[in-house]
Protein backbone atom coordinates (compact mmCIF):
# COMPACT_ATOMS: atom_id res chain seq x y z
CA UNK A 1 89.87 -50.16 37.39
CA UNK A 2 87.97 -46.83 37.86
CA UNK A 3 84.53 -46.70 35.72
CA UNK A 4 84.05 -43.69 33.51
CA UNK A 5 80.64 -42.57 32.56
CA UNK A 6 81.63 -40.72 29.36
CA UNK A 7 82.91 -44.30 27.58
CA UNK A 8 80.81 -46.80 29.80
CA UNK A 9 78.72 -48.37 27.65
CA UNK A 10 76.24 -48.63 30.47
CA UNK A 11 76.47 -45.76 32.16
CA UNK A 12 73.86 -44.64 34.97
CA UNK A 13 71.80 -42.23 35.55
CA UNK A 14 73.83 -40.67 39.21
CA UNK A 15 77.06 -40.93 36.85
CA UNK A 16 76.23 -37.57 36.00
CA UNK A 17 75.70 -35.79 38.72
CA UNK A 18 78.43 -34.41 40.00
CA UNK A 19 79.07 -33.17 36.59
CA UNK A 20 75.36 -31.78 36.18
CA UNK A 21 75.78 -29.88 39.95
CA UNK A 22 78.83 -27.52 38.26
CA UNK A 23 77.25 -26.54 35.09
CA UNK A 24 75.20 -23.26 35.10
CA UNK A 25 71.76 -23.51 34.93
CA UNK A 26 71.18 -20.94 32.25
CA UNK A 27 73.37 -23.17 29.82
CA UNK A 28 70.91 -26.14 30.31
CA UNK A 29 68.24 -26.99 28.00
CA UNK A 30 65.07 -29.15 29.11
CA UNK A 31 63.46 -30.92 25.72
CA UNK A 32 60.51 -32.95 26.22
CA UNK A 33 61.41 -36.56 25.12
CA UNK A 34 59.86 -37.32 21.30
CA UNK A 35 59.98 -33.29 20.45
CA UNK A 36 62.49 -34.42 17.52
CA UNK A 37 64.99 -32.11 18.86
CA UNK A 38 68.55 -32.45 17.64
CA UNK A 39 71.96 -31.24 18.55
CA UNK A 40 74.07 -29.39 16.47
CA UNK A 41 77.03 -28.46 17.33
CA UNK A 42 79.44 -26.18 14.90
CA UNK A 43 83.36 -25.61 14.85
CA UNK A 44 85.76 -23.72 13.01
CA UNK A 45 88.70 -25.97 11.19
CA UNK A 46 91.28 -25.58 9.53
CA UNK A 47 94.43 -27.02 7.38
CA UNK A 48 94.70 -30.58 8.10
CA UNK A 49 91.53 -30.54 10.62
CA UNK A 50 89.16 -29.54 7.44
CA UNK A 51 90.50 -32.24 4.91
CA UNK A 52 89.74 -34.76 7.49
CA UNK A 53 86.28 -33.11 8.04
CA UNK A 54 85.82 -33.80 4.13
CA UNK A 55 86.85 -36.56 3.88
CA UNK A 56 84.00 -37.76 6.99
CA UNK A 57 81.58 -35.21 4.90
CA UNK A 58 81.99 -37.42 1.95
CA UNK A 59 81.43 -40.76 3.39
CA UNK A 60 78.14 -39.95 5.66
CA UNK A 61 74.48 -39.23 5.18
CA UNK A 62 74.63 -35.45 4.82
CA UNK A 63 75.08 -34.18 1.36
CA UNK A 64 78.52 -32.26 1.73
CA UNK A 65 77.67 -28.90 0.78
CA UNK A 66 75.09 -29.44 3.66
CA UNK A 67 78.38 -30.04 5.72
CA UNK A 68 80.94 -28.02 4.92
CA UNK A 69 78.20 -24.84 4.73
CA UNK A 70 78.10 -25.35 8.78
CA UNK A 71 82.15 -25.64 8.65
CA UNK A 72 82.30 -22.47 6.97
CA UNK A 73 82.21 -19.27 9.25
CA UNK A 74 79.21 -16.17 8.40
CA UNK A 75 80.83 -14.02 10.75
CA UNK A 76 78.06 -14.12 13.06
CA UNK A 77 78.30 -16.71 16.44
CA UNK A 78 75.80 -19.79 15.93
CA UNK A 79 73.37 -20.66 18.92
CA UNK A 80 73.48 -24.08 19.95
């Protein structure tokens, strides 16, 4: 059975690095470890896709307007 990196509980640190050779520098991001630096990432939904997103809303940590304000589009693109 092939290993895959993305689901391997265990995966390595040369898993990657194919992967990391065919991404453009410019969209990589070096953060010191222990800055407190998050990821954030933001998507448009809608129909089906943004009751189940409200539903998930409701049962985590976030407060939901907190959620469903980064759901909603401003009309402007959001930096990652």
């Amino acid at each position: 059975m092939t290993k895959d990196p993305w689901t391997d509980p265990d995966p390595q640190p040369e898993d990657f690095d194919e992967f990391l050779a065919s991404v453009d520098p410019s969209e990589i991001q070096v953060v010191e470890a222990g800055s407190a630096a998050k990821v954030t990432i933001v998507s448009q939904a809608t129909g089906e896709e943004a009751k189940r997103l409200e539903r998930l809303a409701l049962e985590s940590d976030p407060p939901l307007d907190d959620v469903l304000a980064d759901l909603r589009p401003t009309g402007k693109p959001h930096a990652a």
